[in-house]
N, C-alpha and C. Protein backbone atom coordinates (compact mmCIF):
# COMPACT_ATOMS: atom_id res chain seq x y z
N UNK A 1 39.78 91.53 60.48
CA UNK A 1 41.20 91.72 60.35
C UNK A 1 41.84 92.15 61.67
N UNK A 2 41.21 93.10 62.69
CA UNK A 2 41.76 93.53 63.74
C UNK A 2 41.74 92.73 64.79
N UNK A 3 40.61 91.56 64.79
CA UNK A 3 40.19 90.49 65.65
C UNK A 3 41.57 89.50 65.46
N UNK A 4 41.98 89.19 63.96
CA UNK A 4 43.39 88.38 63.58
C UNK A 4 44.47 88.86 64.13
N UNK A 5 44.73 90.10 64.02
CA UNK A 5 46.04 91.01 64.28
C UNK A 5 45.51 90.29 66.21
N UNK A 6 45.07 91.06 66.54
CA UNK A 6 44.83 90.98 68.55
C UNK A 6 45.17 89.25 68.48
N UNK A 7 44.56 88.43 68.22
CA UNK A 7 44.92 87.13 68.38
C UNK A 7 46.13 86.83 68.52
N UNK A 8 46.82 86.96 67.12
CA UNK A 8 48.86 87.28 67.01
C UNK A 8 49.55 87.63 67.90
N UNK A 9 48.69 88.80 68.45
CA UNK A 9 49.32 89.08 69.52
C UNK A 9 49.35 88.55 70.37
N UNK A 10 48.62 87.90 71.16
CA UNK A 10 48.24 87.17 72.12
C UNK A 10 49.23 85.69 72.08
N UNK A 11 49.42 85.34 70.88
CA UNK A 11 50.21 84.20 70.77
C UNK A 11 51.58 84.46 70.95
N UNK A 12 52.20 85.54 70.22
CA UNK A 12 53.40 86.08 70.14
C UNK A 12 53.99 86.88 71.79
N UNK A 13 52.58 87.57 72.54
CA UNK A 13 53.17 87.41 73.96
C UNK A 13 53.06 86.31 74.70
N UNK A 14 52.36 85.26 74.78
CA UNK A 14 52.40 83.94 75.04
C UNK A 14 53.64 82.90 75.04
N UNK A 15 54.01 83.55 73.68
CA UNK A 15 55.21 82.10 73.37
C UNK A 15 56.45 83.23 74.38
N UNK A 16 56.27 84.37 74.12
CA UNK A 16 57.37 85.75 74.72
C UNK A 16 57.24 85.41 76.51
N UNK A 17 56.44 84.86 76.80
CA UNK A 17 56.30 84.94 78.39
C UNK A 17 56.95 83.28 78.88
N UNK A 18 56.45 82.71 77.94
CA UNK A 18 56.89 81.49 78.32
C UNK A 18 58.45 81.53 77.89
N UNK A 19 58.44 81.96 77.05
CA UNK A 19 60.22 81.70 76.64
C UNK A 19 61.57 82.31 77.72
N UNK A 20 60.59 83.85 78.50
CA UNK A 20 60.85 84.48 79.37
C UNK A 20 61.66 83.46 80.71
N UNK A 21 60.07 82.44 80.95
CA UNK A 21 60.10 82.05 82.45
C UNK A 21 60.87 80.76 81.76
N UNK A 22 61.30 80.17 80.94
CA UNK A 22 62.23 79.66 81.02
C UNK A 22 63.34 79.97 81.06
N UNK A 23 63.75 80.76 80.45
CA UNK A 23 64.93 81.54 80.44
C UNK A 23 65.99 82.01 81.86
N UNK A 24 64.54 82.56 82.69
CA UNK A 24 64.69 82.80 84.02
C UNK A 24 64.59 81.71 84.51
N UNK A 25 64.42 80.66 84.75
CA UNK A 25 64.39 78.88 85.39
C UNK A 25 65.82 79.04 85.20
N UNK A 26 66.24 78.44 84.07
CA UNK A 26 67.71 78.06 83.89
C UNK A 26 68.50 78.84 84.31
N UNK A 27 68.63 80.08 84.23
CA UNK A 27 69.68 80.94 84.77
C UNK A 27 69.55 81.30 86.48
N UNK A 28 68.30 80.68 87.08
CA UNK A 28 68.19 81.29 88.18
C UNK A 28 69.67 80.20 89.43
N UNK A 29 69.56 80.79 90.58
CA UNK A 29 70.28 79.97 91.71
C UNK A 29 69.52 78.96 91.96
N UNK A 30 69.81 77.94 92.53
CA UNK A 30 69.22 76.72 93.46
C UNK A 30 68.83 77.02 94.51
N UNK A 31 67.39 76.76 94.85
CA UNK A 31 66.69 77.01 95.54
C UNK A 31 67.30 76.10 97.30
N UNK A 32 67.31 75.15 97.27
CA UNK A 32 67.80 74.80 98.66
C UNK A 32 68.81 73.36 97.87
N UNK A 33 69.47 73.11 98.79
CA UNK A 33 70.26 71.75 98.87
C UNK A 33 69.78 70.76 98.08
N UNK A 34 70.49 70.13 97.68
CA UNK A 34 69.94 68.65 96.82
C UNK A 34 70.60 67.55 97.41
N UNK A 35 69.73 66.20 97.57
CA UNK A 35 70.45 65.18 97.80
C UNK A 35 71.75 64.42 97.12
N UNK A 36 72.62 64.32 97.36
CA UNK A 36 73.95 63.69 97.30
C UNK A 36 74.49 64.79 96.09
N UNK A 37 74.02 66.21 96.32
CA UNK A 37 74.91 66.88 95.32
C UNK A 37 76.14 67.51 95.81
N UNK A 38 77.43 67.92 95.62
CA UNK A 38 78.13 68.14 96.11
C UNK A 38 78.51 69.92 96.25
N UNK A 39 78.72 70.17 97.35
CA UNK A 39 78.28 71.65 98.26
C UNK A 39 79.77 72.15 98.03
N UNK A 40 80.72 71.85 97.10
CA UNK A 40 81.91 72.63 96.87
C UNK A 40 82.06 72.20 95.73
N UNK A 41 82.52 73.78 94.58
CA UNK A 41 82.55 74.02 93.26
C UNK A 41 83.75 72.61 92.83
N UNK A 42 83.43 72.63 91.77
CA UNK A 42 84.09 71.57 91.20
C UNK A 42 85.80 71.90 90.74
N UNK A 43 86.66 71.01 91.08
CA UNK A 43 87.93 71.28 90.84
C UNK A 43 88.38 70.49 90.12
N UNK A 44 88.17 69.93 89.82
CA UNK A 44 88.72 68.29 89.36
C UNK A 44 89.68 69.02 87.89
N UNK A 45 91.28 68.60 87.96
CA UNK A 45 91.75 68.59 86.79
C UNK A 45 92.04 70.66 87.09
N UNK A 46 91.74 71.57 88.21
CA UNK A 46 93.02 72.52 88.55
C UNK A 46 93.58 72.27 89.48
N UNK A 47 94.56 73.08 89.06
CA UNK A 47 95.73 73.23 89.85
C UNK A 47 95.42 74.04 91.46
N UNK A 48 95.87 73.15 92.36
CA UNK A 48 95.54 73.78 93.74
C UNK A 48 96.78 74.83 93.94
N UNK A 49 96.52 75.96 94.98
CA UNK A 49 97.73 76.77 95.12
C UNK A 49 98.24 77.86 93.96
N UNK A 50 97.27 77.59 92.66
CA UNK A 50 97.74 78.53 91.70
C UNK A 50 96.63 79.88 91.93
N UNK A 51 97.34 80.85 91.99
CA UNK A 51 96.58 82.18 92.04
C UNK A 51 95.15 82.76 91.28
N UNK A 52 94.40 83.02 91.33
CA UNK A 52 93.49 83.54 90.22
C UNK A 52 93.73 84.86 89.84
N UNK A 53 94.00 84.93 89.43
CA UNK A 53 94.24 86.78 88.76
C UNK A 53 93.00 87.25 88.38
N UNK A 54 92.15 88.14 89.40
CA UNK A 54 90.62 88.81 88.81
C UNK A 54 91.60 90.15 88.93
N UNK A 55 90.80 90.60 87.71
CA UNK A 55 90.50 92.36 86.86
C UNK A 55 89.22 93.19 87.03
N UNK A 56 88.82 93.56 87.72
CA UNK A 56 87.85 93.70 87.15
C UNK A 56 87.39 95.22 85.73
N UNK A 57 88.41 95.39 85.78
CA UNK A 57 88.71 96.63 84.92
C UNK A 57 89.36 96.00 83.54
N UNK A 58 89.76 94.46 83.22
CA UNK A 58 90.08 94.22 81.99
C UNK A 58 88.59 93.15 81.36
N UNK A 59 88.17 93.95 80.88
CA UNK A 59 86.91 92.93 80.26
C UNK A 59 87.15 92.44 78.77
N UNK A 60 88.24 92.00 78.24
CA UNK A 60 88.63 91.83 77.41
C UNK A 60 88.51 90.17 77.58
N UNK A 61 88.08 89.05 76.46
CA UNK A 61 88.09 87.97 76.80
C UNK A 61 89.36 87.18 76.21
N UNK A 62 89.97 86.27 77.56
CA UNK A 62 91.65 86.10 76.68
C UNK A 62 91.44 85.31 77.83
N UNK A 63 92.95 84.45 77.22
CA UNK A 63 93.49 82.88 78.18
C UNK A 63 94.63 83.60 79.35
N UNK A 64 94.76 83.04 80.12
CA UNK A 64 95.76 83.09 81.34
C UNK A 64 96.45 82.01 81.44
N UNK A 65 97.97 82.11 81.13
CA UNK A 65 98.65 80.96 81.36
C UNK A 65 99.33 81.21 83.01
N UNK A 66 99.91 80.26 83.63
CA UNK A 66 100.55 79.93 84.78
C UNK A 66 101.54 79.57 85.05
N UNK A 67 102.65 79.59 85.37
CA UNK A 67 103.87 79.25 85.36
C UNK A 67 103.97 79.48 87.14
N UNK A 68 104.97 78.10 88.00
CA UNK A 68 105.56 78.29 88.54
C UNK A 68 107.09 78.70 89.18
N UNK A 69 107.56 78.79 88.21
CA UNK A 69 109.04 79.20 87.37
C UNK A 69 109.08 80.41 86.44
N UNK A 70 110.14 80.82 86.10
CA UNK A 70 110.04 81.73 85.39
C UNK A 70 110.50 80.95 83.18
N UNK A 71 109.51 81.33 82.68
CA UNK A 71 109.75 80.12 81.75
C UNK A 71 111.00 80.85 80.54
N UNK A 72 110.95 79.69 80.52
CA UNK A 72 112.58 79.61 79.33
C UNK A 72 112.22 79.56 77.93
N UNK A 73 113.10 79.98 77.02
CA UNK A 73 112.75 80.36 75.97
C UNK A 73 111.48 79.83 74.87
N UNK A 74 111.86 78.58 75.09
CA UNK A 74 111.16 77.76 74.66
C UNK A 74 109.56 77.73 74.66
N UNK A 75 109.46 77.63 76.27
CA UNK A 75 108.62 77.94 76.87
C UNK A 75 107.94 79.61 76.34
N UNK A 76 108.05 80.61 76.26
CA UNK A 76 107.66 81.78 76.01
C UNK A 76 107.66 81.74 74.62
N UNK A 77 108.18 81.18 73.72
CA UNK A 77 107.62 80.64 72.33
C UNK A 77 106.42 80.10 71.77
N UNK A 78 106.10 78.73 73.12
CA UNK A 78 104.87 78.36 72.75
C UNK A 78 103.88 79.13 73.19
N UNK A 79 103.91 80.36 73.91
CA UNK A 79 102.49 80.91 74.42
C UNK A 79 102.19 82.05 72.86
N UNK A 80 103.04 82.09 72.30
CA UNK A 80 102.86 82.20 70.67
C UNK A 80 101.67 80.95 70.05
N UNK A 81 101.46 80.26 70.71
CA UNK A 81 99.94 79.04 70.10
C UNK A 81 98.82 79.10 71.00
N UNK A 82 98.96 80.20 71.87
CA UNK A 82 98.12 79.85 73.02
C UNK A 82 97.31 81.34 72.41
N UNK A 83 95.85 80.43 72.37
CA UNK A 83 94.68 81.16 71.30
C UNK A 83 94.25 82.07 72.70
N UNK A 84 93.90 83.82 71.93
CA UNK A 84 93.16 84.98 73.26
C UNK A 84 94.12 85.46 73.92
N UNK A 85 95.85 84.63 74.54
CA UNK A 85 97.02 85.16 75.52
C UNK A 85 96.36 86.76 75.91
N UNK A 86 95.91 86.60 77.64
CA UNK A 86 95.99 87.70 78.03
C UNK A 86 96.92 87.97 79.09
N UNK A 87 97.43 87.01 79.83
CA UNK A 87 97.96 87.29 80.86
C UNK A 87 98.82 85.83 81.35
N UNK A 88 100.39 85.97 81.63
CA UNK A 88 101.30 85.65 81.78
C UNK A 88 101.69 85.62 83.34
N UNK A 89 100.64 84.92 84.24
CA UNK A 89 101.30 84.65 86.08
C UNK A 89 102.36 83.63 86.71
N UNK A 90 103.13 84.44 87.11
CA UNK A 90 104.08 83.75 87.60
C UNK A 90 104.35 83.60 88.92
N UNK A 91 104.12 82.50 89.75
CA UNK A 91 104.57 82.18 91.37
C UNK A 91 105.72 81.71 91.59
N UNK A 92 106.15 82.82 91.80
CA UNK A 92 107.90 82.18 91.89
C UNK A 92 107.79 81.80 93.15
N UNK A 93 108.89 80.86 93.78
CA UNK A 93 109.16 80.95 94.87
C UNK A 93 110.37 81.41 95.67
N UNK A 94 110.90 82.42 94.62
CA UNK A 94 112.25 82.89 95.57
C UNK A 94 112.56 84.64 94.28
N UNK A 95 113.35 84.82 94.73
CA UNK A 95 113.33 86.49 94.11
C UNK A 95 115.00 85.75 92.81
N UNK A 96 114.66 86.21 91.49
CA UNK A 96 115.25 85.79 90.67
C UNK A 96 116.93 86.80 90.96
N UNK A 97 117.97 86.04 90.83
CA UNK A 97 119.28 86.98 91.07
C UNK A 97 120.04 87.52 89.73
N UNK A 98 119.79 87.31 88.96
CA UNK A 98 120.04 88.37 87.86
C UNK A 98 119.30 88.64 86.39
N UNK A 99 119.66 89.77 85.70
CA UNK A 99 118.97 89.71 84.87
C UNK A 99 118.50 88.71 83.64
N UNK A 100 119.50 87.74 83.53
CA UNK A 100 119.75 86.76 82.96
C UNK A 100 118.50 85.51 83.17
N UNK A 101 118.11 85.31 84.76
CA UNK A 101 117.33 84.52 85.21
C UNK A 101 115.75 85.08 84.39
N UNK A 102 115.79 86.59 83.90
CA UNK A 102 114.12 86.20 83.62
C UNK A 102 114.05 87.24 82.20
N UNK A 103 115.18 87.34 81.77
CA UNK A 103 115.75 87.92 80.50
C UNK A 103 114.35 86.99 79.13
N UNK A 104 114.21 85.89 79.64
CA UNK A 104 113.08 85.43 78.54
C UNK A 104 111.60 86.44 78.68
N UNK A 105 111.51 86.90 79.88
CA UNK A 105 110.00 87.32 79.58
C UNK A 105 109.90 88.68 78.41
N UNK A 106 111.36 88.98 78.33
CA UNK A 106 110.79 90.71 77.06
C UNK A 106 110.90 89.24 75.88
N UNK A 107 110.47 88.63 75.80
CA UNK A 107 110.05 88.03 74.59
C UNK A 107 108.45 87.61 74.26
N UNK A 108 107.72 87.79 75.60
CA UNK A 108 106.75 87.88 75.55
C UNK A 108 105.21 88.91 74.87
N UNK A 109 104.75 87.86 73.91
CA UNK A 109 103.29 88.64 72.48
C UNK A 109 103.34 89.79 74.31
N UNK A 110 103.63 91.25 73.25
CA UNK A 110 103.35 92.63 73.43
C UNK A 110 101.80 92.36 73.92
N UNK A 111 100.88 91.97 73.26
CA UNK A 111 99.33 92.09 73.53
C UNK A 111 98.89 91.45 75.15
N UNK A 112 99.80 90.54 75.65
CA UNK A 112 99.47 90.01 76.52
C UNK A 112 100.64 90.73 78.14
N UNK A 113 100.25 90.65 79.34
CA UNK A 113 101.39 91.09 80.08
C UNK A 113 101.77 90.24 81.39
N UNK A 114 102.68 90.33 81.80
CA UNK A 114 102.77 89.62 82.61
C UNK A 114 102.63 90.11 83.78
N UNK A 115 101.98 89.14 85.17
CA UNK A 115 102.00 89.57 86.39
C UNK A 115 102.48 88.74 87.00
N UNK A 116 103.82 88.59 87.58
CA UNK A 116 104.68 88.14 88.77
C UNK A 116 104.23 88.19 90.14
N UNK A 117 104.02 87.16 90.70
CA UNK A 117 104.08 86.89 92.40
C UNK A 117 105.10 86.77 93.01
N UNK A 118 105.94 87.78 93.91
CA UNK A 118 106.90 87.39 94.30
C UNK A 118 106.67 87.38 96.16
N UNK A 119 107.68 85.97 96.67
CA UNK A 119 107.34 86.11 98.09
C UNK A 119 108.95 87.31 98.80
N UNK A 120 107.85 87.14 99.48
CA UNK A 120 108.88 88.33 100.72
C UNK A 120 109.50 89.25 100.27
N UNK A 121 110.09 90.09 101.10
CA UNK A 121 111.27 91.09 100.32
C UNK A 121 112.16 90.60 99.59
N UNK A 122 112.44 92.00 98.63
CA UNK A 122 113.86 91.36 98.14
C UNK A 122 114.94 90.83 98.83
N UNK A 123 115.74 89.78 98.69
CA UNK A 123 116.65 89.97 99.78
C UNK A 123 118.12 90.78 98.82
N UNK A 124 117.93 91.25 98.58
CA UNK A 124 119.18 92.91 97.88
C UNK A 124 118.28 93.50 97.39
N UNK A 125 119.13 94.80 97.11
CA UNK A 125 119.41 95.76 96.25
C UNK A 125 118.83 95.47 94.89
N UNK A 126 120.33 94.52 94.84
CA UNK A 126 120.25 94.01 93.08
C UNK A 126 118.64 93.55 93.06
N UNK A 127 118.12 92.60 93.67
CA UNK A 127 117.51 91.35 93.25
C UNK A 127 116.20 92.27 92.74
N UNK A 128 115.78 93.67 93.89
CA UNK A 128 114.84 94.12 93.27
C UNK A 128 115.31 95.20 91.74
N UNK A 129 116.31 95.13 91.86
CA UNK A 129 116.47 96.23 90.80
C UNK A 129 116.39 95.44 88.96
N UNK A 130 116.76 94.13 89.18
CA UNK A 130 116.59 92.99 88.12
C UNK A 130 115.27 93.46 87.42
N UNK A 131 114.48 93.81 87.84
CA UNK A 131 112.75 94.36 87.29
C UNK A 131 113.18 95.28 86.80
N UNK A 132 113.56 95.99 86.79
CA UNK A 132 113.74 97.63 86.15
C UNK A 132 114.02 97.55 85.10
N UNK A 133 115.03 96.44 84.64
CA UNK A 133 115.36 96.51 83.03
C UNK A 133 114.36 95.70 82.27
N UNK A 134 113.44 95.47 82.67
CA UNK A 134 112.32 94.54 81.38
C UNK A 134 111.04 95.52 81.22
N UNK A 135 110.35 95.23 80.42
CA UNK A 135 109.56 95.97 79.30
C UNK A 135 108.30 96.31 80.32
N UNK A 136 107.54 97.24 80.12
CA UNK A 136 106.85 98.06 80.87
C UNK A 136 105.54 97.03 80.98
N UNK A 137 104.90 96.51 80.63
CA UNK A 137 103.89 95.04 80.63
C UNK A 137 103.87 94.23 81.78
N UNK A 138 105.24 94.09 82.38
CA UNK A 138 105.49 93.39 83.69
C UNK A 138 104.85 94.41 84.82
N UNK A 139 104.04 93.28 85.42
CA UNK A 139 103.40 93.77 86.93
C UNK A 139 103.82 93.25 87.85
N UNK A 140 104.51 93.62 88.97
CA UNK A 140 105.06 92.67 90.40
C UNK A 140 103.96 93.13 91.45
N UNK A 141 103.99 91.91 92.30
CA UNK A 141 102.83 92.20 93.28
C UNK A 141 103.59 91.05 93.84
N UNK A 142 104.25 91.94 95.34
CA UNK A 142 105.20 91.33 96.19
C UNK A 142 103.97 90.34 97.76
N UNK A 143 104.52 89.10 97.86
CA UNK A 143 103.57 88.73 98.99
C UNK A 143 104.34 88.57 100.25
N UNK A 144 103.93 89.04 101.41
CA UNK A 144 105.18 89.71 102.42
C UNK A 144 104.02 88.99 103.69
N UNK A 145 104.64 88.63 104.64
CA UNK A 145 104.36 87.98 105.87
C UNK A 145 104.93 88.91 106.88
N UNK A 146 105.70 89.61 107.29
CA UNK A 146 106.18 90.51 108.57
C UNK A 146 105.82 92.38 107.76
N UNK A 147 106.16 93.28 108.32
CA UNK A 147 106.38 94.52 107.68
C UNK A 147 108.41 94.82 107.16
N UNK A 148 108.35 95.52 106.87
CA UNK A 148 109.66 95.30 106.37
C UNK A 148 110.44 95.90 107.21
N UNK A 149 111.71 95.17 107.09
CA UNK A 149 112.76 94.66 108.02
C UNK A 149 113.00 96.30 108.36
N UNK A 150 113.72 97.24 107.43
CA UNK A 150 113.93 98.69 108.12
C UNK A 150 113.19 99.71 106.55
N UNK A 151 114.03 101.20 106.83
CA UNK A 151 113.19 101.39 105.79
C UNK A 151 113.86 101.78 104.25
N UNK A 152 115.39 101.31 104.42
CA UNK A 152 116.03 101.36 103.05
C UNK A 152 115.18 100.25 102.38
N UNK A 153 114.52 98.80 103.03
CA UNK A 153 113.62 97.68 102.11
C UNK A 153 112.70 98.48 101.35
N UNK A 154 112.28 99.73 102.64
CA UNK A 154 110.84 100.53 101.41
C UNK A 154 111.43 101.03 100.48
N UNK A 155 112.49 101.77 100.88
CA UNK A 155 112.50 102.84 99.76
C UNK A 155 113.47 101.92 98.50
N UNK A 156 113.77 100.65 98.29
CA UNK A 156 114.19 100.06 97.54
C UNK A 156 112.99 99.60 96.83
N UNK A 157 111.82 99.45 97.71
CA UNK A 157 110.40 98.93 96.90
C UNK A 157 109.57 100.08 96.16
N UNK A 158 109.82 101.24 96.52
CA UNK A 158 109.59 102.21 95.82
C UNK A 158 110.27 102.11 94.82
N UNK A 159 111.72 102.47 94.52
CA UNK A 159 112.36 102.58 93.47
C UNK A 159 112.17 101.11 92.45
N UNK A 160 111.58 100.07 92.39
CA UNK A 160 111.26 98.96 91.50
C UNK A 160 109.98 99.60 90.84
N UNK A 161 110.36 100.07 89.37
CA UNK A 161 109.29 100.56 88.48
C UNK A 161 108.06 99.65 88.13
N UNK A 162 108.09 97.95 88.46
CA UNK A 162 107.06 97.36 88.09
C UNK A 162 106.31 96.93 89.21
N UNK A 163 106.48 97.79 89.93
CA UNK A 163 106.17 96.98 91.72
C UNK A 163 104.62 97.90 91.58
N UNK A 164 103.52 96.97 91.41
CA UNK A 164 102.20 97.31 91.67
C UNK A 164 101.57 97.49 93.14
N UNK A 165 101.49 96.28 93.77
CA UNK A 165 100.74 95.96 94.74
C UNK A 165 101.36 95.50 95.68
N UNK A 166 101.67 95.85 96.79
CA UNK A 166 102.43 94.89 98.42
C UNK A 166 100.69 94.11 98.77
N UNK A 167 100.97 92.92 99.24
CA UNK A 167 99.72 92.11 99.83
C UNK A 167 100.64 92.01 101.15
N UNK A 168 100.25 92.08 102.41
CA UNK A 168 101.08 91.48 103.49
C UNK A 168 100.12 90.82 103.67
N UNK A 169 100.40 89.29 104.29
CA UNK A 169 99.36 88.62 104.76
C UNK A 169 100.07 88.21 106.38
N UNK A 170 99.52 88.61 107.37
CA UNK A 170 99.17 89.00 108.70
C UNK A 170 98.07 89.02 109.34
N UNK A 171 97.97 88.47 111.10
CA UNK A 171 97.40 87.81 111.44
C UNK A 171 96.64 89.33 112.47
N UNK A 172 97.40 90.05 112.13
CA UNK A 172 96.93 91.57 112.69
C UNK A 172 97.12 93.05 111.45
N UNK A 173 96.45 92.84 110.58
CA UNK A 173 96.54 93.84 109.67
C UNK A 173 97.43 95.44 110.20
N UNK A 174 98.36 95.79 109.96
CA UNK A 174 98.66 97.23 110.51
C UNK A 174 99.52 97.68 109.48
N UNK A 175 99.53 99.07 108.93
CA UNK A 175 100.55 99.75 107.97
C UNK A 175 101.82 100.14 109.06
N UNK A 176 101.86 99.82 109.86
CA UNK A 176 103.28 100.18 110.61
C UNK A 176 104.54 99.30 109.72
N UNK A 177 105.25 100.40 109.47
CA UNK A 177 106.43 100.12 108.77
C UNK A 177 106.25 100.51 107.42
N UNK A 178 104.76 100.78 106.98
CA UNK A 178 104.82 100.65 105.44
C UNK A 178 104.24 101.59 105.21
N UNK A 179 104.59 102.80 106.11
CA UNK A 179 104.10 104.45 105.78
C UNK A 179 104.80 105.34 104.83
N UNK A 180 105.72 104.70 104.43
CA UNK A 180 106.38 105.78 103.70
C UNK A 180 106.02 104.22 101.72
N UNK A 181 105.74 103.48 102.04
CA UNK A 181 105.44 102.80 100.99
C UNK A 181 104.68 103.59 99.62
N UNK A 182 104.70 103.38 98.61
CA UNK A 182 104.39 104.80 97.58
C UNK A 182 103.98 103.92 96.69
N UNK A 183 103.11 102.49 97.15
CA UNK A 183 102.76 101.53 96.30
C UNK A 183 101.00 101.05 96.88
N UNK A 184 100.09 100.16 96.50
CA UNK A 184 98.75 100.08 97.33
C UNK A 184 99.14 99.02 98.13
N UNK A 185 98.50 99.01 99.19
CA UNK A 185 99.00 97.91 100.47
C UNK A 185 98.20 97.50 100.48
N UNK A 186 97.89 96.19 100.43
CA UNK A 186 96.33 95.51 100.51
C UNK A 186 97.09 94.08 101.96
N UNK A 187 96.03 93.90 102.58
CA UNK A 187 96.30 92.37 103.73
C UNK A 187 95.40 91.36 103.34
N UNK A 188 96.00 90.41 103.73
CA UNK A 188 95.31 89.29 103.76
C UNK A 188 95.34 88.16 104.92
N UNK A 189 94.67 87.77 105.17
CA UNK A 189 94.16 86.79 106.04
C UNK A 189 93.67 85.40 105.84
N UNK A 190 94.72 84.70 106.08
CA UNK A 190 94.20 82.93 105.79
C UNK A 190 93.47 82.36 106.97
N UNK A 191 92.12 81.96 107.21
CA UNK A 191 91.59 81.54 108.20
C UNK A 191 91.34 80.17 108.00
N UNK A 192 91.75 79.45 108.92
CA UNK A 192 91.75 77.66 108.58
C UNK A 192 90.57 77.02 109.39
């Protein structure tokens, strides 16, 4: 009987070792280059120029929609069919001038939030203050090429309650100008 039992075993770590080193095969990296395989991730069918939004602090599994515009009613209706909605990015390309222009996003499923790309400074007062009246879910994360013009721009970027993140992207990283900023300053660098 104990000779049967030890055997079992032997089979049951057997099939356990092999099932192992396959397991580890398939999931492992590629060992060197392959002939005519292609050495850049596959794109086919995205969108070039659209942002990736990584979290690494939301591990929640959900869809990301994209908008280059700010979407219209209609539009913010159907993300009501859009199965998981975690996150709502928007690349605008110019700073919206009244509240009216983005008055659709407080219509946006509560569960999901939105994060706005906006380029450069505001150019007013108003344009940044338009954020202040929509629902606390909205994230702005301004993308800026010079430091800002003087420092009523900062302290206007301070006072925008949804203003997360300044990115300057510059060809010499420096916080000059953006010392009194009361937001995280992150740079970036496009190398061609």
């Amino acid at each position: 009987m104990n000779r049967m039992n030890q055997g079992n075993a032997w089979k049951i770590a057997a099939v356990f070792a092999a099932g192992l080193t396959v397991g580890c095969m398939a999931n492992g990296s590629r060992l060197g280059a392959q002939p005519g395989a292609d050495s850049t991730p596959a794109t086919k069918g995205s969108a070039t120029g659209v942002p990736l939004l990584l979290d690494r602090t939301d591990m929640r599994i959900g869809t990301t929609v994209h908008f280059s515009h700010v979407p219209n009613v209609s539009e913010v209706n159907d993300l009501t069919q859009v199965r998981g909605l975690s996150h709502v990015v928007l690349s605008l390309d110019g700073w919206p001038a009244d509240i009216n222009a983005v008055s659709s996003l407080a219509q946006v499923p509560e569960e999901s939030d939105v994060v706005v790309i906006l380029p450069g400074y505001p150019p007013s007062r108003a344009a940044g203050e338009v954020w202040n009246y929509l629902r606390s879910s909205v994230r702005l994360v301004m993308l800026v090429q010079t430091q800002p013009p003087n420092q009523n721009v900062v302290d206007d970027m301070n006072n925008m309650r949804h203003l997360e993140r300044v990115i300057a992207e510059m060809d010499q990283p420096a916080r000059t100008g953006f010392e009194r900023l009361q937001r995280p300053l992150s740079f970036r660098k496009i190398m061609s």
